[in-house]
C-alpha atoms as a PDB file:
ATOM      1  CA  UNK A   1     102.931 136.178  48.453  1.00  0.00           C
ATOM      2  CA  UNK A   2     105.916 136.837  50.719  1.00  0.00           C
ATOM      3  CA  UNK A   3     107.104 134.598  53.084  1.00  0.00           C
ATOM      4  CA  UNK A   4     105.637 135.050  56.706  1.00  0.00           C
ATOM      5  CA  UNK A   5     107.829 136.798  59.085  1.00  0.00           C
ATOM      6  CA  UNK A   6     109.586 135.098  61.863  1.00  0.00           C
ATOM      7  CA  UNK A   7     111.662 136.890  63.816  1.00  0.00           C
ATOM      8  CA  UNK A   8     110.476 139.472  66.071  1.00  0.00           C
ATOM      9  CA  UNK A   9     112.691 142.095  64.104  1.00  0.00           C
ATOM     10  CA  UNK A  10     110.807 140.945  61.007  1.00  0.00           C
ATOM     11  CA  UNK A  11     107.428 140.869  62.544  1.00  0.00           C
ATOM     12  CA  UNK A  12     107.710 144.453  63.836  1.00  0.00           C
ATOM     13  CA  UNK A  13     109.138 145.666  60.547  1.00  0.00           C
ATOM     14  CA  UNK A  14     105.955 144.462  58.667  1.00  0.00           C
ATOM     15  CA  UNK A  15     104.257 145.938  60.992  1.00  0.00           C
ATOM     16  CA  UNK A  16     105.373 149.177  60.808  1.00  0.00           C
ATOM     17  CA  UNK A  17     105.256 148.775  56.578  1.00  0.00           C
ATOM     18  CA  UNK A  18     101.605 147.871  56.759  1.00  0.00           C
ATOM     19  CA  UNK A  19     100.319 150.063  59.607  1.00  0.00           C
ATOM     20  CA  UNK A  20     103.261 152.864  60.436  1.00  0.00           C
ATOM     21  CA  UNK A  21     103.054 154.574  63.675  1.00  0.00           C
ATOM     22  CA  UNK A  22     102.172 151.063  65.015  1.00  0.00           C
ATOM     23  CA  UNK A  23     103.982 150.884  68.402  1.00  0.00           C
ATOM     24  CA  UNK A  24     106.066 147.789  67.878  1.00  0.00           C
ATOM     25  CA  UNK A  25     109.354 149.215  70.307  1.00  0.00           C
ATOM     26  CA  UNK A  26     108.076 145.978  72.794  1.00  0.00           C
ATOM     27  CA  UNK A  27     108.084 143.305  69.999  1.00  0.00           C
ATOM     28  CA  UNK A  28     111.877 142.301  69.893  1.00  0.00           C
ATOM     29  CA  UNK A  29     111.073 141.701  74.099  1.00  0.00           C
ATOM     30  CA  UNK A  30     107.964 140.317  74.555  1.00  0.00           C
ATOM     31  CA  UNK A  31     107.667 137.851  71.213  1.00  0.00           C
ATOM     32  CA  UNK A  32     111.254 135.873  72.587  1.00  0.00           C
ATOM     33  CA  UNK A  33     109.960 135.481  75.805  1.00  0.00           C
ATOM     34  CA  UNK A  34     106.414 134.237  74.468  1.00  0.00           C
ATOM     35  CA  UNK A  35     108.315 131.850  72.363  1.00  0.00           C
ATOM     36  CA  UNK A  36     110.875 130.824  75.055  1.00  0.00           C
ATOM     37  CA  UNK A  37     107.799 130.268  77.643  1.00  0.00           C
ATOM     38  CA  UNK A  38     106.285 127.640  75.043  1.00  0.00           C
ATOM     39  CA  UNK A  39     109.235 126.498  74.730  1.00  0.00           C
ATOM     40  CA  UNK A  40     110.340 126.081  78.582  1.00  0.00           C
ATOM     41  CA  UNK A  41     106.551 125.189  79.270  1.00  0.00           C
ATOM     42  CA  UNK A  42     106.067 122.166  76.495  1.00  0.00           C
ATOM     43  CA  UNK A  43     109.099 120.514  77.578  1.00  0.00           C
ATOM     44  CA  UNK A  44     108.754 120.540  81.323  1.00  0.00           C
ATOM     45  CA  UNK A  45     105.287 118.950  80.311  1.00  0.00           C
ATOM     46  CA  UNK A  46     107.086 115.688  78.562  1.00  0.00           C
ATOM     47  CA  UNK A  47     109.293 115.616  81.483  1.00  0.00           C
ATOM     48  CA  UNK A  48     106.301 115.428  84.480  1.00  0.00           C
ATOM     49  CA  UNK A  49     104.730 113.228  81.948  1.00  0.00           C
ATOM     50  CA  UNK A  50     108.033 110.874  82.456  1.00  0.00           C
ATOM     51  CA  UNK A  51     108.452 111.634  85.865  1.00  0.00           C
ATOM     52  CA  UNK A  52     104.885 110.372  86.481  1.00  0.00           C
ATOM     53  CA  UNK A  53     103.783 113.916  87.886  1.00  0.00           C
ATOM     54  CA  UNK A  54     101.807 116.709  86.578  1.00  0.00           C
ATOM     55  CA  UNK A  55     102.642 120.866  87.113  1.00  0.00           C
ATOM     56  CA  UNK A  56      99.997 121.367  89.997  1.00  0.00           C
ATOM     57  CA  UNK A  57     101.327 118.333  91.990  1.00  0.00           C
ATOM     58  CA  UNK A  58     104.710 119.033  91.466  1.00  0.00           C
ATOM     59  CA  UNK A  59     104.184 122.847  92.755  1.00  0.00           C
ATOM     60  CA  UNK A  60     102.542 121.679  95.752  1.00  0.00           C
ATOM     61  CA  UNK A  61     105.261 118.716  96.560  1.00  0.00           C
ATOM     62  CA  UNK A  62     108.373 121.682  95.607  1.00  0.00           C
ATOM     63  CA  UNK A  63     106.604 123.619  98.317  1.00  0.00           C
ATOM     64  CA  UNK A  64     106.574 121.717 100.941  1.00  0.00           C
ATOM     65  CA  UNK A  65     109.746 120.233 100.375  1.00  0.00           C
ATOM     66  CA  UNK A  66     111.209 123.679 100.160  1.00  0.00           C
ATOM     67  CA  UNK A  67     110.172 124.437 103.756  1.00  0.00           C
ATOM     68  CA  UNK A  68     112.585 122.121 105.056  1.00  0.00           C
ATOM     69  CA  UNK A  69     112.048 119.543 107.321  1.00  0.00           C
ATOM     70  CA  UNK A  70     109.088 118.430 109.006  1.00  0.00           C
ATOM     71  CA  UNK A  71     108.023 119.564 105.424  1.00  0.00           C
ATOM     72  CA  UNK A  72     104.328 120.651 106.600  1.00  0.00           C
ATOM     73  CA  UNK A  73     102.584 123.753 105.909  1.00  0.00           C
ATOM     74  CA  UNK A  74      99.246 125.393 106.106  1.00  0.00           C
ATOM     75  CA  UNK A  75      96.959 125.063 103.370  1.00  0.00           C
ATOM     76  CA  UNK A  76      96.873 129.056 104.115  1.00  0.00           C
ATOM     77  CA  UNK A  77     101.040 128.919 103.722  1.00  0.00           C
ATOM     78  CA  UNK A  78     100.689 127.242 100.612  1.00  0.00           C
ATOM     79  CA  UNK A  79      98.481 128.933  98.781  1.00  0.00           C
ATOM     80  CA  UNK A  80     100.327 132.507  99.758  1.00  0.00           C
ATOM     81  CA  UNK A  81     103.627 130.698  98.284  1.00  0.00           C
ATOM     82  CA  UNK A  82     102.018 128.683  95.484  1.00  0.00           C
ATOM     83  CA  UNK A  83     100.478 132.117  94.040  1.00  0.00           C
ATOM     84  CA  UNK A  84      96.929 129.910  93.890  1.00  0.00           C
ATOM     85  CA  UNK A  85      93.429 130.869  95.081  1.00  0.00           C
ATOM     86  CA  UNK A  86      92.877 128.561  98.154  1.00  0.00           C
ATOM     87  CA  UNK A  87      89.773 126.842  96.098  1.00  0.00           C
ATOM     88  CA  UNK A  88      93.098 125.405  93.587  1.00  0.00           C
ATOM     89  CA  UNK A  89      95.316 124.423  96.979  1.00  0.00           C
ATOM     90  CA  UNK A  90      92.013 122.631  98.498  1.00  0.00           C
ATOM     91  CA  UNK A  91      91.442 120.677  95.364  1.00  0.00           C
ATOM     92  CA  UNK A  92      95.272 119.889  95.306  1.00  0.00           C
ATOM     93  CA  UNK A  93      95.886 118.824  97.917  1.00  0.00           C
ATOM     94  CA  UNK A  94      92.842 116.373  98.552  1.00  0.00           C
ATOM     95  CA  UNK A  95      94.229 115.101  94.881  1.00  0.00           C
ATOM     96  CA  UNK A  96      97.342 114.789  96.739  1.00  0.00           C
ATOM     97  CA  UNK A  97      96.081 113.223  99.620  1.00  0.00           C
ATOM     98  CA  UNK A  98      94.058 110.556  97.663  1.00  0.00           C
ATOM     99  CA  UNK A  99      97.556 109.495  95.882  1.00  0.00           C
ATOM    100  CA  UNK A 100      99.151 109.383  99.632  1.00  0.00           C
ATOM    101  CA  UNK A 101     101.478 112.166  98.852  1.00  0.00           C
ATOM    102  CA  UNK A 102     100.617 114.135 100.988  1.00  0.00           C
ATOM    103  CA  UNK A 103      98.970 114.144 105.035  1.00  0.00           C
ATOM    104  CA  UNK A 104      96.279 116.372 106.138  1.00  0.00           C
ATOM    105  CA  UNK A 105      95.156 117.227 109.601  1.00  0.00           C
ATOM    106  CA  UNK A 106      93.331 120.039 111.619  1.00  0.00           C
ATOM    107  CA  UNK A 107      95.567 123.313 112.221  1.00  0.00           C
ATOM    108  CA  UNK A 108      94.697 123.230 115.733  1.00  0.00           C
ATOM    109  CA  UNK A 109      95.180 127.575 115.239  1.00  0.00           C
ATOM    110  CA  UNK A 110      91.337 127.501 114.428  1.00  0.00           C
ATOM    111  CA  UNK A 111      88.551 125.639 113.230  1.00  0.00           C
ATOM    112  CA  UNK A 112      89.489 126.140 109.535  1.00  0.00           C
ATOM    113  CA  UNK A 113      93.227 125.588 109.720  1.00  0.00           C
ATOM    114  CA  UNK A 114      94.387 123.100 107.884  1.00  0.00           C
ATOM    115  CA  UNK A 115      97.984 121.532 107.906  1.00  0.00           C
ATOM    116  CA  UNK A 116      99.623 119.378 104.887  1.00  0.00           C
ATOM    117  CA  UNK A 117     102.647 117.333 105.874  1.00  0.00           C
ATOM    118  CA  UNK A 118     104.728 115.356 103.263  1.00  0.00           C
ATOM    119  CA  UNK A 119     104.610 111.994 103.269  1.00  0.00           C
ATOM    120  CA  UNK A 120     107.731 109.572 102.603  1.00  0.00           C
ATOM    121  CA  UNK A 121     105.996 108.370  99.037  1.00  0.00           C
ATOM    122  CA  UNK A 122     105.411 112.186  98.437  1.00  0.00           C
ATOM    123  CA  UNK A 123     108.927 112.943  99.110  1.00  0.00           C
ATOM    124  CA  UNK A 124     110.482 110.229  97.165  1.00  0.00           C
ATOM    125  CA  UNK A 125     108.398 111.481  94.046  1.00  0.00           C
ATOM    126  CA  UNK A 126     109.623 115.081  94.491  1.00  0.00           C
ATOM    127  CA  UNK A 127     113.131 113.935  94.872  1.00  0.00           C
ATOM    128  CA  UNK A 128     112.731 112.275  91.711  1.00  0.00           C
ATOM    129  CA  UNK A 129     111.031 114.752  90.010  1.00  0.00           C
ATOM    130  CA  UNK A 130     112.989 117.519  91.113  1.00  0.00           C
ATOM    131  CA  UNK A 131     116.243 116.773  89.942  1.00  0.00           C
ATOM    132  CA  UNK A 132     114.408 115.132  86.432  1.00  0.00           C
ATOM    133  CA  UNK A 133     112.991 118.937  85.936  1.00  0.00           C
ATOM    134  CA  UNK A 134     116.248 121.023  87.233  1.00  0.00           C
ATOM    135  CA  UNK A 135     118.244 118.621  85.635  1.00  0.00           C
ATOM    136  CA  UNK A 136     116.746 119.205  82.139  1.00  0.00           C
ATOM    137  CA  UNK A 137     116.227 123.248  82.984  1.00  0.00           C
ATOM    138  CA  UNK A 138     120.114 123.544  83.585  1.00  0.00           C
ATOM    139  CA  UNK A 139     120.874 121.573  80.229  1.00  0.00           C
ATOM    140  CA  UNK A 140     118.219 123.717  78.252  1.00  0.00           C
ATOM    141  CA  UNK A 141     120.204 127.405  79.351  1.00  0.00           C
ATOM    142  CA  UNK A 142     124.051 125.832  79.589  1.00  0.00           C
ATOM    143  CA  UNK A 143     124.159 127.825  76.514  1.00  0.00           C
ATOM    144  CA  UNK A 144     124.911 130.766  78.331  1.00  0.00           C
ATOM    145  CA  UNK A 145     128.011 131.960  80.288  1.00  0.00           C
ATOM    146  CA  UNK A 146     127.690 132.689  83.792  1.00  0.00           C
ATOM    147  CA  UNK A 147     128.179 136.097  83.236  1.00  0.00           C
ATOM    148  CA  UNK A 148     125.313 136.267  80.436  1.00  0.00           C
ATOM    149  CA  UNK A 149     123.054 134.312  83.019  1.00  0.00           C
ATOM    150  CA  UNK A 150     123.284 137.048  86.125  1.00  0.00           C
ATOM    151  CA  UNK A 151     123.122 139.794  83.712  1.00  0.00           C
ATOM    152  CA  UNK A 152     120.201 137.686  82.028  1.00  0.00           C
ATOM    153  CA  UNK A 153     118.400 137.539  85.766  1.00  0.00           C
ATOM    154  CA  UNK A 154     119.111 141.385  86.473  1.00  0.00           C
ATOM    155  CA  UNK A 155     117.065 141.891  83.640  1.00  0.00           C
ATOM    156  CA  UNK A 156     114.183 139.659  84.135  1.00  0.00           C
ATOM    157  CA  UNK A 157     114.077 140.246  87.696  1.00  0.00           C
ATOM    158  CA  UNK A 158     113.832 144.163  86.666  1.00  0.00           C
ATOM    159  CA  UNK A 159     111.293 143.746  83.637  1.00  0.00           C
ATOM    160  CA  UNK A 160     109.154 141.459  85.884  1.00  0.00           C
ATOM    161  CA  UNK A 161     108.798 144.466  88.864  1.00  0.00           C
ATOM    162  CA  UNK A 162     108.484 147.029  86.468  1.00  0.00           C
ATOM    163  CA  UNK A 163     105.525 145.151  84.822  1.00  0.00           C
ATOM    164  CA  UNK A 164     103.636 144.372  88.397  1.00  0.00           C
ATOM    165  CA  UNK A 165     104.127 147.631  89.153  1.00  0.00           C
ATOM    166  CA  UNK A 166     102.722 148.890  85.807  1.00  0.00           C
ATOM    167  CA  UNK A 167      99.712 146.638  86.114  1.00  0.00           C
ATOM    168  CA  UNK A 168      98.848 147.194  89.931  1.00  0.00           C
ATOM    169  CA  UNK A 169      98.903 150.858  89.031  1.00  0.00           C
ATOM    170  CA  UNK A 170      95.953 150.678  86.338  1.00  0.00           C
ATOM    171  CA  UNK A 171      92.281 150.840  87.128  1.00  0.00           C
END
């Protein structure tokens, strides 16, 4: 028995020996950035796990501390910039609130509204954290020039609209 095929080049050439026609044109794209998102994803893991902070938590705390000072936002706010149903944002940020990362209070724009403010033990953590995951982001792609990173971003940023648009356009 041959040895397994690894690389995506190998991978689609087997494919094409053992079932020709196959359409395998995407496999050199799509198996990389599989790989790298494992990758990217399992060590970003170990480093919340260091940093004392897990994903959700650290997306809600980036968020807030993104929109600048007083660093408070709508639950609605968040959840439109978190990409999250607002059942996930509820549920994070009363896990939030429990840990006294966060502050909630009543909108005061109607009886639902909701407002989150960062608090000063909340900010502290995402200052920590933030620099802990950039930090270890920047050394993982230093590999690249900065000319191979903008070109590498042109691409991404083009693949990524091309695939919404591909999937909002099916039935």
């Amino acid at each position: 028995m041959a040895d397994a095929p690894t690389s995506p080049a190998e991978i689609a050439a087997a494919w094409q020996r053992e079932r020709p026609g196959t359409p395998t044109s995407s496999i050199e794209i799509v198996t990389p950035i599989w790989r790298l998102a494992k990758l990217f994803a399992d060590d970003r893991a170990r480093v919340l796990r260091a940093a004392g902070i897990d994903a959700a938590t650290l997306d809600l705390l980036s968020v807030l501390r993104r929109s600048g000072p007083p660093y408070r936002l709508t639950t609605r706010e968040l959840a439109r910039r978190t990409l999250v149903t607002a059942g996930a944002i509820s549920q994070r940020v009363a896990r939030a609130e429990r840990e006294g990362l966060i502050h909630r209070a009543p909108g005061g724009t109607g009886r639902k509204s909701v407002v989150v403010t960062l608090t000063e033990e909340g900010h502290a953590l995402i200052e920590r954290s933030v620099d802990s995951v950039l930090g270890r982001e920047a050394s993982l792609v230093a590999g690249l020039t900065p000319e191979e990173r903008a070109t590498l971003v042109q691409l991404l940023d083009k693949l990524t609209a091309d695939v919404r648009r591909r999937l909002s356009a099916e039935p």
